[in-house]
Protein backbone atom coordinates (compact mmCIF):
# COMPACT_ATOMS: atom_id res chain seq x y z
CA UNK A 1 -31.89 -3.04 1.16
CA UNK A 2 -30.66 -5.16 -1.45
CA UNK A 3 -27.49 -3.96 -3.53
CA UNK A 4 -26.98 -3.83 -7.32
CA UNK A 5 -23.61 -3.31 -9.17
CA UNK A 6 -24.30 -1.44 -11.96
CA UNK A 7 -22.08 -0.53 -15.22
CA UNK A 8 -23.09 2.59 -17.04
CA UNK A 9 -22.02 5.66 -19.48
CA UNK A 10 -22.93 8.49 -17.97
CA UNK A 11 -23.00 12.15 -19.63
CA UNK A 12 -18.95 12.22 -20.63
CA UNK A 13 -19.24 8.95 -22.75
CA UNK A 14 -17.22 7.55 -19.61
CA UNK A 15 -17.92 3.95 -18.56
CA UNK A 16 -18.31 3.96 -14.99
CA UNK A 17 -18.66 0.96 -12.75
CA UNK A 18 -20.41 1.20 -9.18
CA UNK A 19 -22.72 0.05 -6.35
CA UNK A 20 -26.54 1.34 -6.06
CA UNK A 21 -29.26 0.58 -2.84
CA UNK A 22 -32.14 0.27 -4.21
CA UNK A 23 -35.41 -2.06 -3.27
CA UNK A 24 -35.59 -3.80 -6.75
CA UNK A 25 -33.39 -3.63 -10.57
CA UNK A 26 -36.41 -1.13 -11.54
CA UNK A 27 -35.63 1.21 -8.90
CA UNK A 28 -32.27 1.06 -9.64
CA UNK A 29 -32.53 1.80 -13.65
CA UNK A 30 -35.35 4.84 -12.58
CA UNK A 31 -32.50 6.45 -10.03
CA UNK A 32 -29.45 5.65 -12.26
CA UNK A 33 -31.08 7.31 -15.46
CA UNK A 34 -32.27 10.54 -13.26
CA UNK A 35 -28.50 10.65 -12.91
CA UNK A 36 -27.72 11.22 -16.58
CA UNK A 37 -26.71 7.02 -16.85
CA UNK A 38 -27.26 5.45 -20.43
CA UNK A 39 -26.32 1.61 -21.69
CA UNK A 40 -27.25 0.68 -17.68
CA UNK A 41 -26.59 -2.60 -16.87
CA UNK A 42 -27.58 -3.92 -13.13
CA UNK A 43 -26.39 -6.99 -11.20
CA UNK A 44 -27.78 -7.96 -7.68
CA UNK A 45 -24.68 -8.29 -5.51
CA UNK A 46 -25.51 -11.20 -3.23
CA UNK A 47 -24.79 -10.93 0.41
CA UNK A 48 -21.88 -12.21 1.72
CA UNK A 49 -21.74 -15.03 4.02
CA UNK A 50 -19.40 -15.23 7.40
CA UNK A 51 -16.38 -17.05 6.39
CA UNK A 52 -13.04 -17.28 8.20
CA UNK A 53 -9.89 -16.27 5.81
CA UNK A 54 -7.58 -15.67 8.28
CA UNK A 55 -5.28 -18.49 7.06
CA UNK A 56 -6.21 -17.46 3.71
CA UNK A 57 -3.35 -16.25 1.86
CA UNK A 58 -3.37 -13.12 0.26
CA UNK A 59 -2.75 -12.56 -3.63
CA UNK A 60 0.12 -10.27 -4.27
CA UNK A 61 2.22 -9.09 -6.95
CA UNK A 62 4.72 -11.25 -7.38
CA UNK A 63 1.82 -13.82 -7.71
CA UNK A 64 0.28 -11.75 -9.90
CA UNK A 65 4.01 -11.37 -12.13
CA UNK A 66 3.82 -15.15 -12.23
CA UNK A 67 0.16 -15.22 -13.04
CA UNK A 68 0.28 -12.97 -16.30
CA UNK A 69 3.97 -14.45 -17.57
CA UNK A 70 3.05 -17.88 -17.74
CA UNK A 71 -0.20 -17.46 -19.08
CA UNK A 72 1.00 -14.99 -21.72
CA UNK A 73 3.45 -17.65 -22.54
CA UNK A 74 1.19 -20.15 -23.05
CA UNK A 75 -1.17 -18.00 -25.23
CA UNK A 76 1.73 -17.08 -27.49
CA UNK A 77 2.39 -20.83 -28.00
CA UNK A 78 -0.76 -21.23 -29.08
CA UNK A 79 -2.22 -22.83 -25.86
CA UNK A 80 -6.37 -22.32 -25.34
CA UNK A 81 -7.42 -20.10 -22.37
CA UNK A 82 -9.47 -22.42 -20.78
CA UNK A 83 -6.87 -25.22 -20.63
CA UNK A 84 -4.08 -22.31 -20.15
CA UNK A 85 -6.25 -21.64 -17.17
CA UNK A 86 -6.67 -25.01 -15.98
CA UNK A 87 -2.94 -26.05 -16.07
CA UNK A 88 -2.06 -22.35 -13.87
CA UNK A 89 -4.60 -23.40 -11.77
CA UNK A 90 -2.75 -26.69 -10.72
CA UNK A 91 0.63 -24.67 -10.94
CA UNK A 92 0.45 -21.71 -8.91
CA UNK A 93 2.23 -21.88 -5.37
CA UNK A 94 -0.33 -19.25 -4.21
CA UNK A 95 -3.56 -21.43 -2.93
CA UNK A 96 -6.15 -18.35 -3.04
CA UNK A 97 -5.41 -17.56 -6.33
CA UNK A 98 -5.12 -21.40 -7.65
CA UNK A 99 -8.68 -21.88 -6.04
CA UNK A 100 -9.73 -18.81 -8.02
CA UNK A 101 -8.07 -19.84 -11.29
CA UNK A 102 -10.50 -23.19 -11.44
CA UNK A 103 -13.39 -20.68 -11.11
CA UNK A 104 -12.32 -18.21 -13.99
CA UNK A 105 -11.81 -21.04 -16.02
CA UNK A 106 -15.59 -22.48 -15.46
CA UNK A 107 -16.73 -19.47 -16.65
CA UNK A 108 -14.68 -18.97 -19.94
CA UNK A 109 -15.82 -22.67 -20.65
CA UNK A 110 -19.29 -21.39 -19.59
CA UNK A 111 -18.72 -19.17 -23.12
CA UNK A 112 -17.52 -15.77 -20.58
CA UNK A 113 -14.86 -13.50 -21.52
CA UNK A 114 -11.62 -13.44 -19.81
CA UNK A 115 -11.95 -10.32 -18.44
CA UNK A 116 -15.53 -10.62 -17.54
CA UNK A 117 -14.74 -14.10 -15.82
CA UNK A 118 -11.65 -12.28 -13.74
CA UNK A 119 -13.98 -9.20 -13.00
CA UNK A 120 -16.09 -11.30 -10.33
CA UNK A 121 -12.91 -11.74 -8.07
CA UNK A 122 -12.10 -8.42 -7.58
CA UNK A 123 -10.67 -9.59 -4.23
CA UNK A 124 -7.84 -10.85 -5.92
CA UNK A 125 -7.96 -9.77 -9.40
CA UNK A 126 -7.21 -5.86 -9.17
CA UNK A 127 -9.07 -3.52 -11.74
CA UNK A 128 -5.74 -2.98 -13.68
CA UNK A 129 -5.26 -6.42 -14.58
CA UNK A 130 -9.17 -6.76 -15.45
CA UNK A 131 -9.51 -3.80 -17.56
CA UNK A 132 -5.76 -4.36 -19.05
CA UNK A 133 -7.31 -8.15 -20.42
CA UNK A 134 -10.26 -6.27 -21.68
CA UNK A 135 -8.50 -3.72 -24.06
CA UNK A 136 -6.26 -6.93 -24.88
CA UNK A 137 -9.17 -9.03 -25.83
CA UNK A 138 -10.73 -6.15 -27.93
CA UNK A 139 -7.39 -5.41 -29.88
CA UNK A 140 -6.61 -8.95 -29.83
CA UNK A 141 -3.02 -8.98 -28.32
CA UNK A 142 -3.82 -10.37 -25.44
CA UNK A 143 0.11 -12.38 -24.95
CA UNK A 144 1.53 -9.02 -25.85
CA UNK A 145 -0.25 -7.10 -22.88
CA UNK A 146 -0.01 -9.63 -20.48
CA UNK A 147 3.85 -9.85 -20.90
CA UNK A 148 3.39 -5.89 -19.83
CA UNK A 149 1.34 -7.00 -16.54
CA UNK A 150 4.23 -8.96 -16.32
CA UNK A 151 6.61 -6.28 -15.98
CA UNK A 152 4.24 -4.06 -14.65
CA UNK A 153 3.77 -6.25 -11.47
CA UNK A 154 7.33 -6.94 -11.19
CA UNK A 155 8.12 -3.13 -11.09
CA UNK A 156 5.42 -2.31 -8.52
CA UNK A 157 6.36 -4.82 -6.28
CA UNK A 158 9.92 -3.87 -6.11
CA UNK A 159 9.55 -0.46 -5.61
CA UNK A 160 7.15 -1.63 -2.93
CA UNK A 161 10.19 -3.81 -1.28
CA UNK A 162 11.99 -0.94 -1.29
CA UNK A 163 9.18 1.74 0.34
CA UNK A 164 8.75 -0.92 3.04
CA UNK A 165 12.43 -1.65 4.41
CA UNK A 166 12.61 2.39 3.96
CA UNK A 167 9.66 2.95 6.87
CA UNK A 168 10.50 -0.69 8.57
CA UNK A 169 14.52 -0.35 9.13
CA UNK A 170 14.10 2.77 11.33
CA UNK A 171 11.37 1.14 12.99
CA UNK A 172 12.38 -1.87 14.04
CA UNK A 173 15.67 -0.58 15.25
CA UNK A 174 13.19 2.07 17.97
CA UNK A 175 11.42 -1.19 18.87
CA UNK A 176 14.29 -3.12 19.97
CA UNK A 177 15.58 -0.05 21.88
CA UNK A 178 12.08 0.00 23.44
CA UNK A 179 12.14 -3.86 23.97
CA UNK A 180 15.79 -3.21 25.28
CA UNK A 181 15.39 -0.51 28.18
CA UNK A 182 12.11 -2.44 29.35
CA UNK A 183 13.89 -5.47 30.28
CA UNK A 184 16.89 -3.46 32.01
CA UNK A 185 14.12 -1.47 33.80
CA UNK A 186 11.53 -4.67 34.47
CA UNK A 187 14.19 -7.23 35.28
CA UNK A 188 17.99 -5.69 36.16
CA UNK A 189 17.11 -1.92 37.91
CA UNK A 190 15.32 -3.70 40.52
CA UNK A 191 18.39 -5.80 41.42
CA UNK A 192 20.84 -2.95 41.99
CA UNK A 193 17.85 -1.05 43.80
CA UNK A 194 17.59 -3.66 46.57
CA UNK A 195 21.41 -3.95 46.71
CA UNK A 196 21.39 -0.01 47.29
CA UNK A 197 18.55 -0.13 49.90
CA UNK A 198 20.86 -2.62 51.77
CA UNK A 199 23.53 0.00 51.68
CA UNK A 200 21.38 3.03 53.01
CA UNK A 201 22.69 6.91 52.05
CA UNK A 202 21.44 8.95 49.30
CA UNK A 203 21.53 7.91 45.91
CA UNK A 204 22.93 10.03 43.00
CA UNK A 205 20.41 11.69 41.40
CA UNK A 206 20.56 9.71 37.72
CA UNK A 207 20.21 6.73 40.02
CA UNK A 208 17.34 7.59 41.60
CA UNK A 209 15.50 8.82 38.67
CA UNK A 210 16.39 5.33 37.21
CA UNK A 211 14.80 3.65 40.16
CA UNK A 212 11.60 5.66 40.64
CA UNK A 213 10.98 5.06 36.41
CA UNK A 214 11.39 1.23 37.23
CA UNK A 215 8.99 0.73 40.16
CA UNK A 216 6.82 2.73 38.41
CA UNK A 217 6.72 0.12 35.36
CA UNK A 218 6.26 -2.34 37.03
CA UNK A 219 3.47 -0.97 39.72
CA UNK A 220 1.85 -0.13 36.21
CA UNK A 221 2.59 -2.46 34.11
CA UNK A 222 -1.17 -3.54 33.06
CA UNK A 223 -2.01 0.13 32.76
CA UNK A 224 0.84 0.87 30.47
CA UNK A 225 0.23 -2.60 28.52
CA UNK A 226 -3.36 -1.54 28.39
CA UNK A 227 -2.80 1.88 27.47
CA UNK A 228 -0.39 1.12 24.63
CA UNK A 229 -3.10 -1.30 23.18
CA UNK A 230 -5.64 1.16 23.50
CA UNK A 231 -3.51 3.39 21.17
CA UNK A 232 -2.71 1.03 18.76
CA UNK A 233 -6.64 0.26 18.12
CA UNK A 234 -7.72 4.25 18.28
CA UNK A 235 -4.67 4.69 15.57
CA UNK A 236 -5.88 1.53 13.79
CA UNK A 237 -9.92 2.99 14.08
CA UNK A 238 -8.37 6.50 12.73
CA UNK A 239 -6.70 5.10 9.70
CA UNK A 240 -9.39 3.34 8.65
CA UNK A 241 -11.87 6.29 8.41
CA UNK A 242 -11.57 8.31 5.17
CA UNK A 243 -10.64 11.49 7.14
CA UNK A 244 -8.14 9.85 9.60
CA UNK A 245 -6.45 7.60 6.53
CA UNK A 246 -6.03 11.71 4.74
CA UNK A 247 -4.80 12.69 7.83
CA UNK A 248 -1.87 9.64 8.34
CA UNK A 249 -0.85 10.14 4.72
CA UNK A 250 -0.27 13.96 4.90
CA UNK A 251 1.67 13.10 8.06
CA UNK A 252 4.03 10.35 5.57
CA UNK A 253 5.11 12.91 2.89
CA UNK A 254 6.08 15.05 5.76
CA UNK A 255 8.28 13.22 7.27
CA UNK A 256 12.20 13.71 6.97
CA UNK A 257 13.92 11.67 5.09
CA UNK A 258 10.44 9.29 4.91
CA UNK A 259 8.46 11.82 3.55
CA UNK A 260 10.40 12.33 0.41
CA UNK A 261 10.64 8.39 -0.69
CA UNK A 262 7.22 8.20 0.04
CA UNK A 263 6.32 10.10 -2.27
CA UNK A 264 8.55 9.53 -4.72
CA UNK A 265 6.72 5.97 -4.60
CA UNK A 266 3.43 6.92 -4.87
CA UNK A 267 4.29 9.14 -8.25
CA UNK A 268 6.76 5.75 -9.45
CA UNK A 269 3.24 3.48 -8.65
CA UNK A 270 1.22 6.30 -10.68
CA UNK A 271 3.25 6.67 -13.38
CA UNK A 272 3.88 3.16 -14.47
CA UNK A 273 -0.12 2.18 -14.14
CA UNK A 274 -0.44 5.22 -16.20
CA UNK A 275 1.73 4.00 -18.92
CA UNK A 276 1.17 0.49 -19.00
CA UNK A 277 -2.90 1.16 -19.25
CA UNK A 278 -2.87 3.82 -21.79
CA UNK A 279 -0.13 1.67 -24.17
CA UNK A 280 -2.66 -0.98 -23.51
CA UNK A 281 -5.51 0.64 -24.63
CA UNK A 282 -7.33 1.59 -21.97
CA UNK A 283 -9.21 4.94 -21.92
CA UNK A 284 -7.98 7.75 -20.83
CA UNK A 285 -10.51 8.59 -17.77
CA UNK A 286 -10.35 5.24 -16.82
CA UNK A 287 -7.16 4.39 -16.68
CA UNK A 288 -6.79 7.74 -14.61
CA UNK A 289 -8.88 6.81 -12.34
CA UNK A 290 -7.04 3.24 -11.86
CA UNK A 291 -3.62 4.74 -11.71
CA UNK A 292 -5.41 7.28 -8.57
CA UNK A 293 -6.19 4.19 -6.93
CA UNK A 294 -3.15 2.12 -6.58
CA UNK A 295 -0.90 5.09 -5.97
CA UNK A 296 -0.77 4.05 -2.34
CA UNK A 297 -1.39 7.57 -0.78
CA UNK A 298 -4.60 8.62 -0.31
CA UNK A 299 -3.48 12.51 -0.74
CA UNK A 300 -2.10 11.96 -3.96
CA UNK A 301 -4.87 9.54 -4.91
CA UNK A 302 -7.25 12.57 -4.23
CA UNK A 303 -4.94 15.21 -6.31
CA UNK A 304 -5.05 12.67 -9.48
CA UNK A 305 -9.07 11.89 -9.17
CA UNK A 306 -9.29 15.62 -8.79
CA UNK A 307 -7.41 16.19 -12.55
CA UNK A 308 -9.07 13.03 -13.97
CA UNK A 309 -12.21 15.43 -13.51
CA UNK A 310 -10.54 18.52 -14.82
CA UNK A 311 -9.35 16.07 -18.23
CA UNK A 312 -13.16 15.05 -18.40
CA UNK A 313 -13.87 18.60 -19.04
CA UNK A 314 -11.32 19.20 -21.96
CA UNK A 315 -8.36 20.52 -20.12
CA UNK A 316 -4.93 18.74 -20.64
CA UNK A 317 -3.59 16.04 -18.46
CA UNK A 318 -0.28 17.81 -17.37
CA UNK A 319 -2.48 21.46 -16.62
CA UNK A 320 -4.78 19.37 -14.67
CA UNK A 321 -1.74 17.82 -12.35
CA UNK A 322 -1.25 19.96 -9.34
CA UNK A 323 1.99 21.79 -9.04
CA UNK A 324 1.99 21.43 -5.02
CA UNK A 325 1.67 18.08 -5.13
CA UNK A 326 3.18 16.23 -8.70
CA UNK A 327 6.90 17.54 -9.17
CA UNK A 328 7.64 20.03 -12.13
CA UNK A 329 9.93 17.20 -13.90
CA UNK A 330 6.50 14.56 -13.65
CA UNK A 331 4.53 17.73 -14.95
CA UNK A 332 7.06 18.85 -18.04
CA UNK A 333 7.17 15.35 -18.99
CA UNK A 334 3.66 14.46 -19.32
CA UNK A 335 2.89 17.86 -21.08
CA UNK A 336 5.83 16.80 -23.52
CA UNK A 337 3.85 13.20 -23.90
CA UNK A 338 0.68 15.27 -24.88
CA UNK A 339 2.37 17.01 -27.36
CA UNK A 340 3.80 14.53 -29.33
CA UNK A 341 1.20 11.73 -28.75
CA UNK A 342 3.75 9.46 -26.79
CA UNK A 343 2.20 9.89 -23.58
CA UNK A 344 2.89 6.36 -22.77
CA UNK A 345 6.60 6.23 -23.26
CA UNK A 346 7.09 9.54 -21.25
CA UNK A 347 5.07 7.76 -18.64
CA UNK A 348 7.34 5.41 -18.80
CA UNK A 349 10.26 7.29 -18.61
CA UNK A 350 9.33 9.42 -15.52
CA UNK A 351 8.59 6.03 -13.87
CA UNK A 352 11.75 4.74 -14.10
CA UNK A 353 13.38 7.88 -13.25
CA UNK A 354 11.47 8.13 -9.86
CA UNK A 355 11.96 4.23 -9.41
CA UNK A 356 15.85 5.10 -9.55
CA UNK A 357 15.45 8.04 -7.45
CA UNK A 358 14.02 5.98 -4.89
CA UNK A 359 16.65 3.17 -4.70
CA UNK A 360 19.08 5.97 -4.14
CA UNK A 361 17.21 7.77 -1.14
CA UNK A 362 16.51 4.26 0.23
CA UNK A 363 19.94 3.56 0.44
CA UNK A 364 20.87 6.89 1.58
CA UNK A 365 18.11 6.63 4.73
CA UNK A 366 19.99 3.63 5.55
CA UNK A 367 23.72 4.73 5.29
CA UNK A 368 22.17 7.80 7.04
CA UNK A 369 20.04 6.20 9.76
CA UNK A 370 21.98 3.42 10.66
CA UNK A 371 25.02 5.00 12.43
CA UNK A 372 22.61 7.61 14.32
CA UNK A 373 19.97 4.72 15.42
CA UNK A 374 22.96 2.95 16.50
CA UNK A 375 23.97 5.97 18.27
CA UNK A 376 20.80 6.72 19.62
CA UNK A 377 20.50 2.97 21.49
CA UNK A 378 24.35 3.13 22.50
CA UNK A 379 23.27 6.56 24.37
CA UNK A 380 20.34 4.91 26.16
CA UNK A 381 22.14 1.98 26.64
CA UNK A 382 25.09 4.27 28.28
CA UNK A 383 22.95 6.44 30.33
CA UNK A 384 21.49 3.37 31.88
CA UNK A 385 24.60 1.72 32.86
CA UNK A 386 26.02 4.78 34.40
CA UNK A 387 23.26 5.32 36.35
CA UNK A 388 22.89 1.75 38.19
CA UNK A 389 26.95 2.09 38.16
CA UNK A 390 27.28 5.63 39.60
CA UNK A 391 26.46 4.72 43.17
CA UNK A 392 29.53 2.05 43.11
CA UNK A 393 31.97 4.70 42.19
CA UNK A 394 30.49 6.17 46.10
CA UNK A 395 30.08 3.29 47.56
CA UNK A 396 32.03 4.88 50.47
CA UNK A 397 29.46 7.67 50.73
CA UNK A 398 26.26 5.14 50.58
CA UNK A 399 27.62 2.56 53.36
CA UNK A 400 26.56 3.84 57.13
């Protein structure tokens, strides 16, 4: 059944944007006005062909950073969109997005808007950016709100840096332990087994449990290879359902240590889209429901949507915030915003406060971790090496 993207003001005033199934654009008004729609406009979203992007590099923030800096520059010196576009477009280091650019660009020549032009790549322009450049073009500071993007982008993608080598450092150190103990047990156990079944007598017990978890990796081997692939794609199958993905990121805000930079994150991420949408003149609802979805936890993402729909029916931003999820600082600050109509610069300010507060529990994980993940491989290590040793220290026992 063919399927229509549709842009519409339903009951609130809100504009919402959206996908309908429908078998024609008249069945799709009929069913969208039954729903309370008004101002409907329809598009017929054309399937997509098989294409290979694997090599295809991704558009990220930092391209992004570079993206709305030198084209805000170029605005402010008086330089034409279209040939600001064109010159990015030969500029950027990022292929995917260069490729892009030279389309964006044929449509503002075409007589499209900026916004409207970077709206048909949602792939790699995000719905921040796109509905940033279209409060911009209607107030008509469009070099002053892209040098926000700017820092905006910057911002995000440090505090994303710093999430990531948080959750990587631990993880990295367990899989070279792993890596570690399954080439002593795959390629040196065996060894000092043979060497001991020469010898004859009864091996210690550390020894022998040593042994018997070495021949069994390696009678195994393809089952435990299999099996460990097997979980990888169930977890990967899990995540990517909507119940299993809920599920995972309950699981990350629990976590010691993890938990509580993870979610300092997600309220840094929410925070500054917040504040950088609503100073740009975004509405309220929909920068809300933005800011929900780049906060990077789909528990928190759910919490925000939930008081974006409270706020819809008159009730203040910082009452609608729940107090078991959002902390009571993040809470008292926004309700401080309301009151004196700077929303945005408290926003801004409980941003960076949770962007400091997680460079200091990142480097606290770290000065924590490190000594006790050294620890913990040293121990392994140890245990190992006394147990192919022990039977040497009885060597007089084991020869008969």
């Amino acid at each position: 059944m063919p399927k229509f993207k549709y842009t519409a003001r339903d009951k609130y005033g809100v504009v919402r944007e959206d996908v309908i199934y429908a078998p024609d654009a008249g069945a799709a008004q009929m069913e969208l006005e039954k729903r309370g729609f008004e101002e409907i406009k329809l598009q017929l979203v054309e399937a997509k062909k098989f294409s290979i992007d694997l090599f295809k590099p991704k558009v990220k923030e930092k391209d992004l950073a570079i993206f709305t800096r030198q084209l805000g520059a170029m605005i402010n010196a008086g330089v034409g969109i279209a040939e600001a576009l064109e010159i990015l477009a030969e500029q950027m280091p990022n292929k995917t997005l260069a490729e892009t650019l030279k389309k964006v660009k044929e449509d503002v020549v075409a007589g499209m808007s900026l916004s409207k032009a970077m709206a048909k790549h949602k792939n790699v322009f995000p719905d921040f950016l796109v509905n940033l450049i279209e409060a911009a073009e209607e107030s008509g500071n469009l070099d002053v709100i892209l040098q926000r993007a700017t820092v905006y982008y910057e911002k995000i993608a440090a505090i994303k840096r710093k999430i990531v080598s948080a959750s990587w450092y631990p993880a990295m150190v367990v899989i070279i332990a792993v890596v570690i103990v399954f080439g002593i047990l795959t390629f040196i156990v065996p060894t000092f087994a043979k060497l001991y079944a020469n010898l004859g007598g009864e091996l210690p017990f550390l020894t022998r449990i040593l042994i018997d978890a070495s021949n069994f990796l390696q009678s195994n081997m393809l089952y435990i290879i299999g099996g460990l692939i097997g979980l990888v794609l169930l977890n990967r199958f899990l995540y990517n359902t909507k119940a299993g993905k809920e599920f995972y990121h309950r699981i990350f805000l629990k976590l010691p240590l993890l938990g509580d930079i993870f979610l300092k994150g997600a309220i840094a991420k929410f925070s500054r889209t917040l504040a950088t949408l609503i100073s740009g003149g975004v509405p309220i609802m929909r920068s809300l429901e933005i800011s929900a979805s780049v906060a990077g936890n789909v528990v928190i993402e759910k919490a925000i949507l939930e008081a974006k729909d409270k706020v819809e029916k008159g009730q203040e931003i910082y009452k609608s915030l729940d107090p078991k999820i959002f902390p009571p600082i993040l809470i008292a600050m926004v309700r401080v915003g309301e009151d004196t109509g700077r929303l945005d610069e408290m926003l801004d300010t409980i941003a960076n406060f949770f962007e400091d507060e997680v460079d200091r529990a990142v480097e606290g994980l770290i000065s924590t971790i490190e000594p006790l993940l050294m620890v913990f491989i040293g121990s392994i290590v140890g245990v190992i090496l006394i147990a192919l040793y022990l039977p040497i220290f009885k060597m007089g026992e084991l020869i008969k």
